[in-house]
C-alpha atoms as a PDB file:
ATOM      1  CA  UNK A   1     125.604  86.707 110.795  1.00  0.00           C
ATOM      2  CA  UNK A   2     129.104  87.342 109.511  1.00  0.00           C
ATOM      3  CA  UNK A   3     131.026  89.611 110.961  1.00  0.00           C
ATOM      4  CA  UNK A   4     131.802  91.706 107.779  1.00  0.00           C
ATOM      5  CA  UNK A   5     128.001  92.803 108.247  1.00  0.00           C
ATOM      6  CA  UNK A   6     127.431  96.625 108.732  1.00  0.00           C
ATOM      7  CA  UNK A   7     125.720  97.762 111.921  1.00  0.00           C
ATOM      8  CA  UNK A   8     124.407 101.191 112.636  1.00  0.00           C
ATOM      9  CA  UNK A   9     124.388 102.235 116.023  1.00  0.00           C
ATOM     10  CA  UNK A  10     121.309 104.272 115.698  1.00  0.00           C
ATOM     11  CA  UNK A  11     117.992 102.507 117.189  1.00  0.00           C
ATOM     12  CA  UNK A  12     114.306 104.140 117.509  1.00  0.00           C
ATOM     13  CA  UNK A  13     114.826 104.522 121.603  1.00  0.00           C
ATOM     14  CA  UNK A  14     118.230 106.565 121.343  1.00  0.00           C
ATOM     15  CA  UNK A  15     117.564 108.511 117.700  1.00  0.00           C
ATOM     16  CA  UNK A  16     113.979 108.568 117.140  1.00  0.00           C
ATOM     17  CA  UNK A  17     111.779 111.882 118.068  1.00  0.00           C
ATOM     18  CA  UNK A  18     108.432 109.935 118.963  1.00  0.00           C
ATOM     19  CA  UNK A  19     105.586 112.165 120.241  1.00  0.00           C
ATOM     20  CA  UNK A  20     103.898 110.860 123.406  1.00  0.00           C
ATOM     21  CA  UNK A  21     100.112 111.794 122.769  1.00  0.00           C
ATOM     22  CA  UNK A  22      98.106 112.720 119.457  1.00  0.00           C
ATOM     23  CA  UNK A  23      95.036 114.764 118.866  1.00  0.00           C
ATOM     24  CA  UNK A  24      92.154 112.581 117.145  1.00  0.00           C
ATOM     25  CA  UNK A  25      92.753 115.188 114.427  1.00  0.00           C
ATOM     26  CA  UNK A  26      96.290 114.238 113.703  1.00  0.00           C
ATOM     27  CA  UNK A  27      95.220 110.127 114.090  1.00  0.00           C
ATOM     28  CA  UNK A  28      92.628 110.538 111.761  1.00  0.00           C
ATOM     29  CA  UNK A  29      94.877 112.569 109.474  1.00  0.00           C
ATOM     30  CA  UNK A  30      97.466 109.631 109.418  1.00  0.00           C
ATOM     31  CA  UNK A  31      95.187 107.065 108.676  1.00  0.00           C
ATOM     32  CA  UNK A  32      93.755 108.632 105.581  1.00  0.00           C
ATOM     33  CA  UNK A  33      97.438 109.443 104.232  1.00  0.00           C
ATOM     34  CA  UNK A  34      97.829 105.733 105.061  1.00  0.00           C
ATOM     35  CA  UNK A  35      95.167 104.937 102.774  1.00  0.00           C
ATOM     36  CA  UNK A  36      96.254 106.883 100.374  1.00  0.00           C
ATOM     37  CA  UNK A  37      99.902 105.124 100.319  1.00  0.00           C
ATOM     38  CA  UNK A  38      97.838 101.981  99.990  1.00  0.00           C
ATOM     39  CA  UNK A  39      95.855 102.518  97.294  1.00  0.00           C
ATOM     40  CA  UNK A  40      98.828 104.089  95.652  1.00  0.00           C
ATOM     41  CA  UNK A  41     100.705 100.890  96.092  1.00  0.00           C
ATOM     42  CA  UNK A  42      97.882  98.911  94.741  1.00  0.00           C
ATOM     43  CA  UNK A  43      97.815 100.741  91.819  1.00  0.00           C
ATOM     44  CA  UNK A  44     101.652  99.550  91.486  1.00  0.00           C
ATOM     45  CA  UNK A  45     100.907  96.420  92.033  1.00  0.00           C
ATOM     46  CA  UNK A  46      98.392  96.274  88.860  1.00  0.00           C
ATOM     47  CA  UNK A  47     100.969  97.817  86.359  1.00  0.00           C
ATOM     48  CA  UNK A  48     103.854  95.585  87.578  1.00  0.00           C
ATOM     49  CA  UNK A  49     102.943  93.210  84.811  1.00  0.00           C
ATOM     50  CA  UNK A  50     103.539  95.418  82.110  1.00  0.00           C
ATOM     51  CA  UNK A  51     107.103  96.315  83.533  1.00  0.00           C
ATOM     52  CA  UNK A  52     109.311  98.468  81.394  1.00  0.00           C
ATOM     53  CA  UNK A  53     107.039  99.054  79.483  1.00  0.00           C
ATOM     54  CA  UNK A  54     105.726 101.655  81.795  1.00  0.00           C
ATOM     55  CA  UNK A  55     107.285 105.411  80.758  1.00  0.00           C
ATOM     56  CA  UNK A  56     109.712 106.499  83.052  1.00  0.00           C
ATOM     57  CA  UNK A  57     108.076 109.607  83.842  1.00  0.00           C
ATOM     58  CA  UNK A  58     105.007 107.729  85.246  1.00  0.00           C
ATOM     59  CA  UNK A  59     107.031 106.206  87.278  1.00  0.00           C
ATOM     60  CA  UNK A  60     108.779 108.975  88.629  1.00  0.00           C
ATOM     61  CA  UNK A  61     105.638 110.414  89.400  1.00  0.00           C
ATOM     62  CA  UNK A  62     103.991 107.784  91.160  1.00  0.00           C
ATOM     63  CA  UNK A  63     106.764 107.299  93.172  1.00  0.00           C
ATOM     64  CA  UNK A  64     106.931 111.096  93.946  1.00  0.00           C
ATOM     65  CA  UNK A  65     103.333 110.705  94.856  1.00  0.00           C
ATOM     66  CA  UNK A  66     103.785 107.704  97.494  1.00  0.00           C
ATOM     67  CA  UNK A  67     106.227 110.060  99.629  1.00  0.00           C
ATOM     68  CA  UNK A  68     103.709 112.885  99.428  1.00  0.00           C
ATOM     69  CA  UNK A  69     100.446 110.412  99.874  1.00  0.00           C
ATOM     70  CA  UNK A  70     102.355 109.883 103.377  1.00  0.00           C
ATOM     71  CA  UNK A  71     102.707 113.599 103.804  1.00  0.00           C
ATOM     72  CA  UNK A  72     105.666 114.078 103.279  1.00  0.00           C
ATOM     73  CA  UNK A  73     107.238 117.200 100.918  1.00  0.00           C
ATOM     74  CA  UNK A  74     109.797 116.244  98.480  1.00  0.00           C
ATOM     75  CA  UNK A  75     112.476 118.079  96.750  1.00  0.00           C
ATOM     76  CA  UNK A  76     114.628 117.208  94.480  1.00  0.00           C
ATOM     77  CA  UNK A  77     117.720 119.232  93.353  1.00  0.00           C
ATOM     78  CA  UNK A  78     120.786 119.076  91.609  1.00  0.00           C
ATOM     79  CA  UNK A  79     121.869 117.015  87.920  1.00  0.00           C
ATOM     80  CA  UNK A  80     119.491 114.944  86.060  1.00  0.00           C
ATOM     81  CA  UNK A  81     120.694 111.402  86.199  1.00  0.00           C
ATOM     82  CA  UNK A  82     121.542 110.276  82.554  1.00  0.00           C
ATOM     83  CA  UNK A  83     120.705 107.809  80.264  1.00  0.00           C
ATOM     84  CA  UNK A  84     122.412 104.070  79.961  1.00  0.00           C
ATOM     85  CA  UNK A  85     123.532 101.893  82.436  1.00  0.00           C
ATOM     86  CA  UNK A  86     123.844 103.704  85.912  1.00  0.00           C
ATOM     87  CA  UNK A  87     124.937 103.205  89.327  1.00  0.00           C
ATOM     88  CA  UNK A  88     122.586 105.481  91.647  1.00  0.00           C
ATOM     89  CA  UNK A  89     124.491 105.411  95.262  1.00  0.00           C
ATOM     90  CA  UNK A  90     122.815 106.981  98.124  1.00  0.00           C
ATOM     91  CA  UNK A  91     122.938 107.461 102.156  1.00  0.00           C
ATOM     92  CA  UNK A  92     120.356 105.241 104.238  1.00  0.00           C
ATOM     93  CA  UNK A  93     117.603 106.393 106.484  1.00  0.00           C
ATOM     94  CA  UNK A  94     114.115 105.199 105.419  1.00  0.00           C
ATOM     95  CA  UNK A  95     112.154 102.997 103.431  1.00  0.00           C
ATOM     96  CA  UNK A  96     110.720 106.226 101.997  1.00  0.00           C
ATOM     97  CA  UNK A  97     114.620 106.804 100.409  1.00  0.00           C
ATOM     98  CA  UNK A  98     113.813 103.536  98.099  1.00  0.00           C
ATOM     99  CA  UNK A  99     110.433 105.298  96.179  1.00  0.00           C
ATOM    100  CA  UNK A 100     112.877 108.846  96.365  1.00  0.00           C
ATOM    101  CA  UNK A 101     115.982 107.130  94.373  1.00  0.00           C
ATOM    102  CA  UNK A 102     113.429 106.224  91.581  1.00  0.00           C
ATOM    103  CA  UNK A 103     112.167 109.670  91.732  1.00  0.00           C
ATOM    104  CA  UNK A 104     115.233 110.313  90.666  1.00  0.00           C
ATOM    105  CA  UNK A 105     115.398 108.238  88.018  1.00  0.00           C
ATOM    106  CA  UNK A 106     113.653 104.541  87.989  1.00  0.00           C
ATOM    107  CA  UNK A 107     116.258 101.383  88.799  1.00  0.00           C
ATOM    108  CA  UNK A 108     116.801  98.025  89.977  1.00  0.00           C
ATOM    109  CA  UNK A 109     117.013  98.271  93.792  1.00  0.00           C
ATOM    110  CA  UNK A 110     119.750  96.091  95.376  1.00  0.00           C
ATOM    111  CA  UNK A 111     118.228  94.834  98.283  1.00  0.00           C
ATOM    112  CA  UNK A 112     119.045  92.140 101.183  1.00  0.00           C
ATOM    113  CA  UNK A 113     118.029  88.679 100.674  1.00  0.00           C
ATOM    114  CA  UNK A 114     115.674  88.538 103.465  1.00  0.00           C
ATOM    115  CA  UNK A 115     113.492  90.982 101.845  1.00  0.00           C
ATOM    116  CA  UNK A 116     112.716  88.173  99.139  1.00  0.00           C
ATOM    117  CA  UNK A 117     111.216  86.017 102.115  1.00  0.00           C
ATOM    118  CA  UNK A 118     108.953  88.534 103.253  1.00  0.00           C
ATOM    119  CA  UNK A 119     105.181  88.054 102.629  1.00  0.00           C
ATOM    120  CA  UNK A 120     103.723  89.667  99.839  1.00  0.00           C
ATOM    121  CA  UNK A 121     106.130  92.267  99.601  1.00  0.00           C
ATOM    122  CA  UNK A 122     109.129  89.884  98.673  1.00  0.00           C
ATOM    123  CA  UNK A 123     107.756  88.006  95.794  1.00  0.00           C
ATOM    124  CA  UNK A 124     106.658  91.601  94.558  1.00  0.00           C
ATOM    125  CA  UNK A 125     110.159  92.794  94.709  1.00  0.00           C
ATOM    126  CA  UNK A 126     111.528  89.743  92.788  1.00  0.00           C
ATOM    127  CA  UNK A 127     109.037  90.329  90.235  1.00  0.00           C
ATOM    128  CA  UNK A 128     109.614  93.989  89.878  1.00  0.00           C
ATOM    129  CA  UNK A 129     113.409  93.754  89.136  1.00  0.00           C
ATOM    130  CA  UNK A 130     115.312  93.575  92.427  1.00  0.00           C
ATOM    131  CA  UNK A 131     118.656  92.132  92.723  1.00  0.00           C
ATOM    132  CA  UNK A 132     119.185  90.627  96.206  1.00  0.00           C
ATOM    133  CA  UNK A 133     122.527  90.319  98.058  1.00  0.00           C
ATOM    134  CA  UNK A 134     123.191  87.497 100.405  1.00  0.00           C
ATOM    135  CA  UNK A 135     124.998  89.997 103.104  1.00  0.00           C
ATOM    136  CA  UNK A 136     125.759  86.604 105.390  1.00  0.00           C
ATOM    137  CA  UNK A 137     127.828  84.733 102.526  1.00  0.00           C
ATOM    138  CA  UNK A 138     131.014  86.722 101.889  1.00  0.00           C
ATOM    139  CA  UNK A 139     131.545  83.540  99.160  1.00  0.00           C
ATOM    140  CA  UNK A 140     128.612  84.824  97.687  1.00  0.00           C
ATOM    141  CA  UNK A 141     129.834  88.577  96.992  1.00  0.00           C
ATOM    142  CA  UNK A 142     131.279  88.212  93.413  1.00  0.00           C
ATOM    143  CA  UNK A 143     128.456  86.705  92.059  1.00  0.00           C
ATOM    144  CA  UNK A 144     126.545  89.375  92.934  1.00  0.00           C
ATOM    145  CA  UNK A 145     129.118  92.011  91.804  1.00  0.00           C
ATOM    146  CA  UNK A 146     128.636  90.217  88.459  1.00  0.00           C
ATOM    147  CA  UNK A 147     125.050  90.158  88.259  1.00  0.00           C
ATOM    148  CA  UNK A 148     125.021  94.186  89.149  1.00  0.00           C
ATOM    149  CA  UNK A 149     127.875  94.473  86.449  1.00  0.00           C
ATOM    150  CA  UNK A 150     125.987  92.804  83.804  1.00  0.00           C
ATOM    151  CA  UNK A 151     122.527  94.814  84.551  1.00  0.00           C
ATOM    152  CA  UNK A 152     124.725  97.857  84.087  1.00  0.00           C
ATOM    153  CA  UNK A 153     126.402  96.824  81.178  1.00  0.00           C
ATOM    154  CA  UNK A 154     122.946  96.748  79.663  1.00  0.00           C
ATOM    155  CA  UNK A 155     122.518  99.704  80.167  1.00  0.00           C
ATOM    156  CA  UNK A 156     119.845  99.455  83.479  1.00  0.00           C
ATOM    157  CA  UNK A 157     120.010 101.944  86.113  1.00  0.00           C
ATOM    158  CA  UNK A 158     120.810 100.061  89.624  1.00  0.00           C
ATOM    159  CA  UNK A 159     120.288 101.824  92.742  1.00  0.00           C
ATOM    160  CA  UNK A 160     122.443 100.977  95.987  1.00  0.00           C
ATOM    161  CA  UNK A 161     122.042 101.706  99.638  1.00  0.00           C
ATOM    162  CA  UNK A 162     126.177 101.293 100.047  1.00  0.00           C
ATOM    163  CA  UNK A 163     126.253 101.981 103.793  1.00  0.00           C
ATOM    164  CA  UNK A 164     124.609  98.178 104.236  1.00  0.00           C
ATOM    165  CA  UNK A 165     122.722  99.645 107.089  1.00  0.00           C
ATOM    166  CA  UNK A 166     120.266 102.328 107.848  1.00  0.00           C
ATOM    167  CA  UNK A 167     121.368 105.145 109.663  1.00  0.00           C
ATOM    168  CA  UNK A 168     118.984 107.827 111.766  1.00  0.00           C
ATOM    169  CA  UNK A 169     119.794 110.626 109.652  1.00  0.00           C
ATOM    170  CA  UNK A 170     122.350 113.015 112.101  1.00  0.00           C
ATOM    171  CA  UNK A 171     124.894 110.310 112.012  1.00  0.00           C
ATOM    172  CA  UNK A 172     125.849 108.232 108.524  1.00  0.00           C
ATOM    173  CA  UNK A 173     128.224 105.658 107.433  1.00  0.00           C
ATOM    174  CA  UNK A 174     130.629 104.160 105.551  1.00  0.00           C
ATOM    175  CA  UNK A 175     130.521 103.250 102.019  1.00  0.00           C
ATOM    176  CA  UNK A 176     131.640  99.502 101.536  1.00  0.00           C
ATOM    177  CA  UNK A 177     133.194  99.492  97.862  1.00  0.00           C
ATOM    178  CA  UNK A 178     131.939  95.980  96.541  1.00  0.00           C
ATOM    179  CA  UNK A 179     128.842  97.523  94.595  1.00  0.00           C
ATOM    180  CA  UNK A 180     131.452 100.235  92.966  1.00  0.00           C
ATOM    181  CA  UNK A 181     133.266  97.225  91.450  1.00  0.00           C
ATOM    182  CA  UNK A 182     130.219  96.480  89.647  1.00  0.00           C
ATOM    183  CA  UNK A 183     130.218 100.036  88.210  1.00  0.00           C
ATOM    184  CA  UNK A 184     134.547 100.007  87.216  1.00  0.00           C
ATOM    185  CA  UNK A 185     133.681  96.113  85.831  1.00  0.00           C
ATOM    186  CA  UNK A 186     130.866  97.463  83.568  1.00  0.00           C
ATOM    187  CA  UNK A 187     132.145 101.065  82.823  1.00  0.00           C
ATOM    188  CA  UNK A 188     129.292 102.962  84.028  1.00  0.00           C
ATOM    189  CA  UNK A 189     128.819 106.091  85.691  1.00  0.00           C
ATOM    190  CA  UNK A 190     128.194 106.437  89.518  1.00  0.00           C
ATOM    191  CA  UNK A 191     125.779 109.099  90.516  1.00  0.00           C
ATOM    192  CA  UNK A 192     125.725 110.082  94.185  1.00  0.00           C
ATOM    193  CA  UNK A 193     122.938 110.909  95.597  1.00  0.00           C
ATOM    194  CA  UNK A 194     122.364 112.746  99.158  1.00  0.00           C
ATOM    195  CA  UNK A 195     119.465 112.248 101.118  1.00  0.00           C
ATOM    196  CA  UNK A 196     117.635 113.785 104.642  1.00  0.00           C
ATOM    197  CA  UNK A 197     114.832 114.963 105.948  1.00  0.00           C
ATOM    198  CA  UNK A 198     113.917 118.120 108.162  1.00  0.00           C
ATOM    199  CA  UNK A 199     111.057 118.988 110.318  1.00  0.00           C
ATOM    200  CA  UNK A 200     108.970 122.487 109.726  1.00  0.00           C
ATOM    201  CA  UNK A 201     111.394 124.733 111.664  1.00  0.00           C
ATOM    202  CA  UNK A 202     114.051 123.433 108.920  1.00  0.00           C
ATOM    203  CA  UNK A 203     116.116 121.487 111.271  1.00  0.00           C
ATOM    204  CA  UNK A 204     117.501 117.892 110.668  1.00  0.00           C
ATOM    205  CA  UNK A 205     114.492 115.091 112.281  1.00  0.00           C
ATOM    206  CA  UNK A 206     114.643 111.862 112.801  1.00  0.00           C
ATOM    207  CA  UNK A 207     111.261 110.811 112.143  1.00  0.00           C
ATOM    208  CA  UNK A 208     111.228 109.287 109.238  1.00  0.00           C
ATOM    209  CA  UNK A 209     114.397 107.364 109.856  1.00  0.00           C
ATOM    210  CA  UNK A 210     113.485 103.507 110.096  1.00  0.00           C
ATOM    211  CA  UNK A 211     116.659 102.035 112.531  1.00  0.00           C
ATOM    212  CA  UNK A 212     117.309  99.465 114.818  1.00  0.00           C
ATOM    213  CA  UNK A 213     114.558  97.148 115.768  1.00  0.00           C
ATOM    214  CA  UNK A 214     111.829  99.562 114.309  1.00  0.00           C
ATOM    215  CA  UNK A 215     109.199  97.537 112.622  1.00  0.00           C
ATOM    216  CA  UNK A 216     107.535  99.092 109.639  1.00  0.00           C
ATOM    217  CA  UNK A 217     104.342  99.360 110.889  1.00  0.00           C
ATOM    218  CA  UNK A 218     105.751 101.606 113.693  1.00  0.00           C
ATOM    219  CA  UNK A 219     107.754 103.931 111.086  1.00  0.00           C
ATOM    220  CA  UNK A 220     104.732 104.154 108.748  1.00  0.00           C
ATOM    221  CA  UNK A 221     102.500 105.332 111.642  1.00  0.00           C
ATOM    222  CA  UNK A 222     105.708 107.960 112.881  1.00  0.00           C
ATOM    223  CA  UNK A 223     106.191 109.313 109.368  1.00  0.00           C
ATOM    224  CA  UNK A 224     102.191 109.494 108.461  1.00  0.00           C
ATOM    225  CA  UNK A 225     101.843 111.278 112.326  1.00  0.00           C
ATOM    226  CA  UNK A 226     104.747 113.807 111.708  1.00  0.00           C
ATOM    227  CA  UNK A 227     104.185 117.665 111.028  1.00  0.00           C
ATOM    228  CA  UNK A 228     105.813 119.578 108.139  1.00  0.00           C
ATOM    229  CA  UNK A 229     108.494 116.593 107.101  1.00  0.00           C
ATOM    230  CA  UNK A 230     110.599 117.360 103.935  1.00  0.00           C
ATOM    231  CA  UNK A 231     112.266 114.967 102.306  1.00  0.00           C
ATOM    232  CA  UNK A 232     115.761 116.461 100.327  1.00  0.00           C
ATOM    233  CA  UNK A 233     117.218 114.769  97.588  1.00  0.00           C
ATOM    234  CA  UNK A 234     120.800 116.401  96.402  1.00  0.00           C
ATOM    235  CA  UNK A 235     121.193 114.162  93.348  1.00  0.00           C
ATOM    236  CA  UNK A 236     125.463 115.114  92.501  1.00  0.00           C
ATOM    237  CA  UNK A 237     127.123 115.137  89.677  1.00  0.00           C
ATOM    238  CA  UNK A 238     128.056 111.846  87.910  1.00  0.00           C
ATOM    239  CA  UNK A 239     131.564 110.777  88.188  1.00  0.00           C
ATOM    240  CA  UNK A 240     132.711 109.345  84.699  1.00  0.00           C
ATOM    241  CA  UNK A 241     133.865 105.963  84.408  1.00  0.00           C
ATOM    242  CA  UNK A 242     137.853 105.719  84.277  1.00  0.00           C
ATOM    243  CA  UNK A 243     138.158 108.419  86.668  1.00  0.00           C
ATOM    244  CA  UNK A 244     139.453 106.195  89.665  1.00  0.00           C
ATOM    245  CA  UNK A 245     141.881 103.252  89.606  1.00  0.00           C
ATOM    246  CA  UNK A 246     139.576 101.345  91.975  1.00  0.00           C
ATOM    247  CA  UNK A 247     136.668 100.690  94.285  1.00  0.00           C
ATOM    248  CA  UNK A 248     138.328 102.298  97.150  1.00  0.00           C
ATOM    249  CA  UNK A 249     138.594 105.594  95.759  1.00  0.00           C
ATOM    250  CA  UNK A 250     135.450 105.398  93.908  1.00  0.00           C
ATOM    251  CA  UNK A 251     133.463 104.608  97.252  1.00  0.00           C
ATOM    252  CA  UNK A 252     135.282 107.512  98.871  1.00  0.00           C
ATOM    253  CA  UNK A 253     134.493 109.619  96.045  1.00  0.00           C
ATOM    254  CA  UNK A 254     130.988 109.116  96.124  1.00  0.00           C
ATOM    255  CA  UNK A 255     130.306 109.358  99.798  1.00  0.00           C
ATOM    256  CA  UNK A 256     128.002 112.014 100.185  1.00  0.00           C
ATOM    257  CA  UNK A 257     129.164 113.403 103.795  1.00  0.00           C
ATOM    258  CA  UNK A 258     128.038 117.480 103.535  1.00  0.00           C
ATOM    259  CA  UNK A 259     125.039 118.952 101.578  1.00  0.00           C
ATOM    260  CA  UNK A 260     126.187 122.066  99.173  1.00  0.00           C
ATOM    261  CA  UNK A 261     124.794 125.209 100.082  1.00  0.00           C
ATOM    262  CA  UNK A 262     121.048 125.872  99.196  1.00  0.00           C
ATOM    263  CA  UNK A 263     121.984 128.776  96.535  1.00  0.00           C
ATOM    264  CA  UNK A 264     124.157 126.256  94.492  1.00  0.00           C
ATOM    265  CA  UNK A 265     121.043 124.209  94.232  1.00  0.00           C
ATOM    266  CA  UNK A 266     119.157 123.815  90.665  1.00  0.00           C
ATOM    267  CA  UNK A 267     115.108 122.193  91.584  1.00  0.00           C
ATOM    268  CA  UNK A 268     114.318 119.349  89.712  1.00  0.00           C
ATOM    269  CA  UNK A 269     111.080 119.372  91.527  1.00  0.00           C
ATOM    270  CA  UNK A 270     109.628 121.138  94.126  1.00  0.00           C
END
């Protein structure tokens, strides 16, 4: 592992609110919105062949429809991400934040290389678009900055998790600026995007976060088992291309660190 690599210091022992016993109501509960995010994802699975040609709006939907199969509440407020080549940056928690960004609007996910090894699920990701990033090669970096730059410059929509790690939700990180080159390279917009989730009192939980050492099968089960969890997406303004002399100020530009207050907000979907 290089030592460029970002780390999160957030694992499921130290951030994660995990409930100690559940009523056979609530197990049986999570098991059918389990099977309902399955069958959902099978669905995917059968249309992947036909790729874009899939409407956008089906897409959004069905993606909407995996966060709430799990039971989770979604809303979505803020700008409407535009048309053309896109850069769609966002703050890292869950898995769940990957079907939420193409709520937003549908894009090539940049993902880690080791996702393409997993079973089933990487050769499914290779096939449905992904671009993967090599995080232990530094050599590696600008051919992937090209790649991005030349899916953006065809006017694709490419969705980035810039903090390189996930994060538990009350604590964040840094933007690293090598996917923003892509975006100054191709002269595309960046759209930030602000994601987090809250419990049914309203305050911030750490539930659905997915940290650490926490396998998936243990964050499924935690978000499927979890009362009243809303997911918020703040999708921000764009900021046009030729607005910052370089990838530093870009990232820093983009960093999503405080949501706006809830009056200022416009629902895209509720």
């Amino acid at each position: 592992m290089s030592a460029w690599l970002p780390t999160a210091p957030c694992t499921p022992r130290t951030c994660v609110e995990t409930p100690q016993t559940l009523p056979a109501r609530v197990v049986a509960r999570a098991v059918l919105r389990l099977t309902g995010v399955a069958v959902l994802l099978l669905a995917g699975i059968a249309l992947l062949p036909l790729g874009a040609r899939v409407p956008a709006p089906l897409v959004r939907r069905w993606c909407r429809w995996i966060v709430r199969a799990a039971g989770v509440r979604v809303r979505i407020t803020g700008t409407a991400a535009p048309a053309g080549g896109l850069l769609l940056v966002a703050n890292h928690i869950s898995w769940l934040d990957v079907p939420l960004l193409a709520a937003v609007r549908p894009a090539r996910m940049l993902a880690k290389s080791e996702v393409r090894r997993w079973p089933v699920a990487g050769p499914l990701a290779a096939r449905g678009g992904v671009l993967f990033i090599d995080r232990d090669r530094l050599r590696a970096l600008p051919d992937t900055v090209a790649r991005i730059a030349h899916a953006l410059r065809e006017g694709t929509a490419v969705a980035a998790f810039p903090e390189g790690s996930t994060w538990c939700g009350r604590a964040q990180g840094t933007f690293r600026r090598a996917v923003f080159q892509a975006a100054l390279d191709a002269g595309v917009p960046v759209q930030p995007v602000r994601i987090g989730y809250r419990l049914a009192g309203g305050a911030a939980g750490t539930a659905a976060a997915f940290v650490g050492e926490d396998t998936l099968l243990a964050s499924l089960w935690r978000v499927a088992t979890a009362r009243g969890l809303l997911a918020e997406v703040e999708v921000r303004a764009p900021i046009p291309p030729g607005t910052h002399p370089d990838r530093r100020s870009l990232a820093d530009s983009a960093q999503p660190r405080e949501a706006a207050p809830a009056w200022t907000h416009t629902a895209l979907v509720a």
